[in-house]
Protein backbone atom coordinates (compact mmCIF):
# COMPACT_ATOMS: atom_id res chain seq x y z
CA UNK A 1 8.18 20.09 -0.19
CA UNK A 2 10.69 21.61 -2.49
CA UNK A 3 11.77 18.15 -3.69
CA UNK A 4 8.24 18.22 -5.36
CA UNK A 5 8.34 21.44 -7.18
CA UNK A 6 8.06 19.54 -10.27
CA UNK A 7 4.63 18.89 -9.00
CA UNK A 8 3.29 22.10 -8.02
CA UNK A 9 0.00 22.85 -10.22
CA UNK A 10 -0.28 26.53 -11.28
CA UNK A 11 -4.16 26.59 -10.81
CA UNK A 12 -4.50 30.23 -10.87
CA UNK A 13 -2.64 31.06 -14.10
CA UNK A 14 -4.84 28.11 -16.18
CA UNK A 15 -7.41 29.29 -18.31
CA UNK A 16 -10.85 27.75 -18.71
CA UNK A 17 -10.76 24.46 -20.56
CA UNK A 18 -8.85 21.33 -20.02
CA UNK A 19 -4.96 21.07 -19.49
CA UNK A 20 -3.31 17.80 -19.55
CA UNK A 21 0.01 16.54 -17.42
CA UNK A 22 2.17 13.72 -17.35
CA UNK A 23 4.13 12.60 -14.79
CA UNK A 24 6.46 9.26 -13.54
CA UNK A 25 6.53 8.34 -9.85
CA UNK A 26 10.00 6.26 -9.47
CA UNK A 27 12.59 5.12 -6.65
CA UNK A 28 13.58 8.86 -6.21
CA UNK A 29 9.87 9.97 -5.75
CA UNK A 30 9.19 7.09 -3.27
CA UNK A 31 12.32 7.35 -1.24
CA UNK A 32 11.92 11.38 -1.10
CA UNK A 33 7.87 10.96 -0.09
CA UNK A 34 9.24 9.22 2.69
CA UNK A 35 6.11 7.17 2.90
CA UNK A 36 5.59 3.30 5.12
CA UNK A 37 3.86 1.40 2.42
CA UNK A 38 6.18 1.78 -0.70
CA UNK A 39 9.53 1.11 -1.16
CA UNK A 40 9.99 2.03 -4.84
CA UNK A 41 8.24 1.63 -8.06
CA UNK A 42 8.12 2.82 -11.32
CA UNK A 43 4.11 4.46 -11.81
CA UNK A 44 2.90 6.43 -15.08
CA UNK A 45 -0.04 9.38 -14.39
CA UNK A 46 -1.79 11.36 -16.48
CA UNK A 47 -3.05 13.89 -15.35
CA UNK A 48 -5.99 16.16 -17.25
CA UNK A 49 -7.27 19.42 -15.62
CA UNK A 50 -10.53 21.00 -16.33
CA UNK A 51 -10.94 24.32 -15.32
CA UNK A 52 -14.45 26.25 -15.03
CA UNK A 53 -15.07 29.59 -13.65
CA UNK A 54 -15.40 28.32 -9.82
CA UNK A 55 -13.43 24.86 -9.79
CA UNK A 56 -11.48 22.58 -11.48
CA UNK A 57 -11.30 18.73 -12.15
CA UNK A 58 -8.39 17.02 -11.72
CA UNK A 59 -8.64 13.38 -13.49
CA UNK A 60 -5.85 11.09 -12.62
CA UNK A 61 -4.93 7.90 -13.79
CA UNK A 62 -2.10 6.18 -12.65
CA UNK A 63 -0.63 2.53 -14.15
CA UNK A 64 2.59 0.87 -13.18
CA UNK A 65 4.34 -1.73 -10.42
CA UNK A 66 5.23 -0.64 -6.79
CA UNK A 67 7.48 -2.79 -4.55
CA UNK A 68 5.98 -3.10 -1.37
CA UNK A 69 6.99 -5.50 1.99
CA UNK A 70 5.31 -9.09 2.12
CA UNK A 71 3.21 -9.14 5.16
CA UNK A 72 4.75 -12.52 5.69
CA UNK A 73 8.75 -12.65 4.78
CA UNK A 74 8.99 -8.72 4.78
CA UNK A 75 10.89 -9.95 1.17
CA UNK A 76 10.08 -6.79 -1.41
CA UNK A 77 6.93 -8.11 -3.32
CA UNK A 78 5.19 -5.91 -7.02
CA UNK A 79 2.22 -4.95 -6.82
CA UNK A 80 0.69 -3.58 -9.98
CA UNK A 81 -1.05 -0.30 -9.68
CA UNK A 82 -4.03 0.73 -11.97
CA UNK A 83 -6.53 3.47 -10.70
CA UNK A 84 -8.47 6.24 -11.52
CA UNK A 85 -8.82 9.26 -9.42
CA UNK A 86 -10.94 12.38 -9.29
CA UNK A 87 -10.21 15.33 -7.23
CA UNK A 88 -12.20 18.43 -6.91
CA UNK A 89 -10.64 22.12 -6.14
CA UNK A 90 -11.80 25.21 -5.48
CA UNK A 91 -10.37 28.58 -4.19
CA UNK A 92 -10.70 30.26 -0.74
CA UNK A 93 -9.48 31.80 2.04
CA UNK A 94 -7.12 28.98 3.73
CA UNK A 95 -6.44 25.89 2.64
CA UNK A 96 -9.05 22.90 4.07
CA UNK A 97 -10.18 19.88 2.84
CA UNK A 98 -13.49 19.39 2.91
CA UNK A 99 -14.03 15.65 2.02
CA UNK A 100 -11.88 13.20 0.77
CA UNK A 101 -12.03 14.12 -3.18
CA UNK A 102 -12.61 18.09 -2.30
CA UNK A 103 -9.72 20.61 -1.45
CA UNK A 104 -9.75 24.40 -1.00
CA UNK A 105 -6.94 26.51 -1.40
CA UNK A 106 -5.88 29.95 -0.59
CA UNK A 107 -6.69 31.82 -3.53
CA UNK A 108 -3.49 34.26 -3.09
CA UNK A 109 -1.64 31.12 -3.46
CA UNK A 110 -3.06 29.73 -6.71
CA UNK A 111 -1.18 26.64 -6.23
CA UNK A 112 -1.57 23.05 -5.43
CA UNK A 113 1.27 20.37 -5.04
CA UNK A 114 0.12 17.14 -5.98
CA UNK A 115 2.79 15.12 -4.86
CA UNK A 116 1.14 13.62 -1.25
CA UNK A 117 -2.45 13.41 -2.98
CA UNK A 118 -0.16 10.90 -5.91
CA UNK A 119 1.15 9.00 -3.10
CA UNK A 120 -2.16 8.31 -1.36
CA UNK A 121 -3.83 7.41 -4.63
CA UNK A 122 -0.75 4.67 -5.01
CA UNK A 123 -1.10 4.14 -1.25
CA UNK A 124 -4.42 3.62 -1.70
CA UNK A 125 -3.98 0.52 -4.11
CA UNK A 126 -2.47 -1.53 -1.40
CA UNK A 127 -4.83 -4.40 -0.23
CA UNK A 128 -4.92 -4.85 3.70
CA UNK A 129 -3.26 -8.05 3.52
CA UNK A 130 -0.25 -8.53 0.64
CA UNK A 131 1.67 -11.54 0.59
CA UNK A 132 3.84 -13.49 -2.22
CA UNK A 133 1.97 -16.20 -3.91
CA UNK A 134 2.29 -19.65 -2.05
CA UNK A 135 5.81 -21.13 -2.38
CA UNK A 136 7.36 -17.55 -3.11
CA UNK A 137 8.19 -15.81 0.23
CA UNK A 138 11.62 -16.05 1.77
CA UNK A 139 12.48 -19.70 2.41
CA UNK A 140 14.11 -19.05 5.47
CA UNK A 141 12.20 -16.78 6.99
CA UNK A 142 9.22 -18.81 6.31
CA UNK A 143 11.18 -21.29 8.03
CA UNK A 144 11.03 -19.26 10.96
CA UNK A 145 7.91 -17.80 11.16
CA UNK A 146 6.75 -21.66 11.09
CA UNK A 147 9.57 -22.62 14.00
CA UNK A 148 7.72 -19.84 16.06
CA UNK A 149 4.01 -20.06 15.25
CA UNK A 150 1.96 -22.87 16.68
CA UNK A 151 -1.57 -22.94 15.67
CA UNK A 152 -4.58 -25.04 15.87
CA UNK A 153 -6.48 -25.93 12.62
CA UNK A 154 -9.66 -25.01 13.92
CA UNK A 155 -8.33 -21.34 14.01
CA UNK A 156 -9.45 -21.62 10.31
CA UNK A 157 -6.38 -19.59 8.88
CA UNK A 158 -6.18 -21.80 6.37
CA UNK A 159 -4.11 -19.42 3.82
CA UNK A 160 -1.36 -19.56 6.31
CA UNK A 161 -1.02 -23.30 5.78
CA UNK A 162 -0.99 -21.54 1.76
CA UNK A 163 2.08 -20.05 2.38
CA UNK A 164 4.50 -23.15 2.61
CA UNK A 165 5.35 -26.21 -0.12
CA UNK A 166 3.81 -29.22 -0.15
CA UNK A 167 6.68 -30.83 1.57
CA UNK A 168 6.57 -28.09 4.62
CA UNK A 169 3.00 -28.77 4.98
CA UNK A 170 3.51 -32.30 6.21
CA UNK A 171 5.81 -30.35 8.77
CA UNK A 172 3.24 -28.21 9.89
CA UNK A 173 -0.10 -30.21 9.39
CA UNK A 174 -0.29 -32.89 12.80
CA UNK A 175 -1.56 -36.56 11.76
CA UNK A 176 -5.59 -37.15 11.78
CA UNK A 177 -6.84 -37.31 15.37
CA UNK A 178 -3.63 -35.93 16.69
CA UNK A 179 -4.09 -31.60 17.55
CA UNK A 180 -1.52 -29.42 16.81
CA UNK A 181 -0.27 -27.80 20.20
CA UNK A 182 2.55 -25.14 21.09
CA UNK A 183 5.50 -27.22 22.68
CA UNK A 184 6.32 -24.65 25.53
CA UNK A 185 2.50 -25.37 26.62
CA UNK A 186 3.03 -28.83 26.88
CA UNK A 187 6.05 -28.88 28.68
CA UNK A 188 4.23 -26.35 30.98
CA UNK A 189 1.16 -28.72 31.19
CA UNK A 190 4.08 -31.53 32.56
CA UNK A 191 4.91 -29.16 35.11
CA UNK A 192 1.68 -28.34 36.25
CA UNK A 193 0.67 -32.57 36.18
CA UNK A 194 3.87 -33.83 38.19
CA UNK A 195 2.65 -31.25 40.96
């Protein structure tokens, strides 16, 4: 992790009381992170550190726009990031961490490089399902996706019918009475009828 040397914290050397940090997570820091759900972004933290005698607090807050790929037309989409974090450390013999908001490190070290924890917390922000807003994925490869998906209404996915105009819906949506089938089934259901 030498590319993120800039976000080594020197635990040991702080004294008691609070410290404060700021730091700006861009295209560089995304693209060196190496990490699947962002692309790039431009993200503001501050970062305040509160040392006692046996721990410290680490209080993040992090506020800026990530690009990250539509589930839908893979297009880049922002997504605004706004969260707080808290992570506890403490020193010991080897590094472990021993819940999701408590680490340990070697206390020979004295170190801790932030830079995967800062990526998490952005990671983090991601819902399970991101999509553009209705009418602004990729045209064309919401053309496509609709070309090669054939559902049913009753499947109740009704935010994929979101997803296209109000002209593509009459494209997708089958008349009243009439249910919306895959075409290679039905010319597979000929097959099977003639025999």
């Amino acid at each position: 992790m030498g590319r993120f040397s800039a976000y080594k914290l020197p635990l040991k050397s702080m004294p008691i009381g609070t410290q404060d940090f700021e730091y700006v997570l861009d295209n560089e820091f995304f693209k060196n992170i190496e990490g699947e759900d962002v692309r790039k972004g431009k993200v503001n933290v501050k970062l305040s550190v509160k040392r006692t005698t046996a721990s410290f607090e680490l209080n993040f807050d992090l506020e800026g726009v990530v690009q990250i790929p539509c589930d839908r037309c893979l297009d880049d989409m922002d997504h605004e990031v706004k969260t707080h974090e808290t992570l506890f450390v403490k020193f010991g013999s080897e590094y472990s961490e021993e819940s999701d908001n408590v680490v340990v490190i070697p206390e020979s070290d004295g170190e801790l490089n932030i830079a995967w924890f800062l990526y998490e917390f952005v990671a983090l922000t991601i819902p399970l399902k991101h999509i553009h807003p209705a009418g602004k994925c990729n045209k064309s490869m919401s053309a496509k996706l609709r070309k090669h998906t054939a559902r049913s209404l009753d499947d109740g996915d009704d935010e994929a019918l979101d997803a296209f105009d109000d002209e593509d819906i009459a494209d997708v949506v089958p008349d009243e009475g009439e249910e919306m089938t895959d075409p290679r089934w039905d010319e597979l259901k000929k097959i099977i009828d003639n025999n």
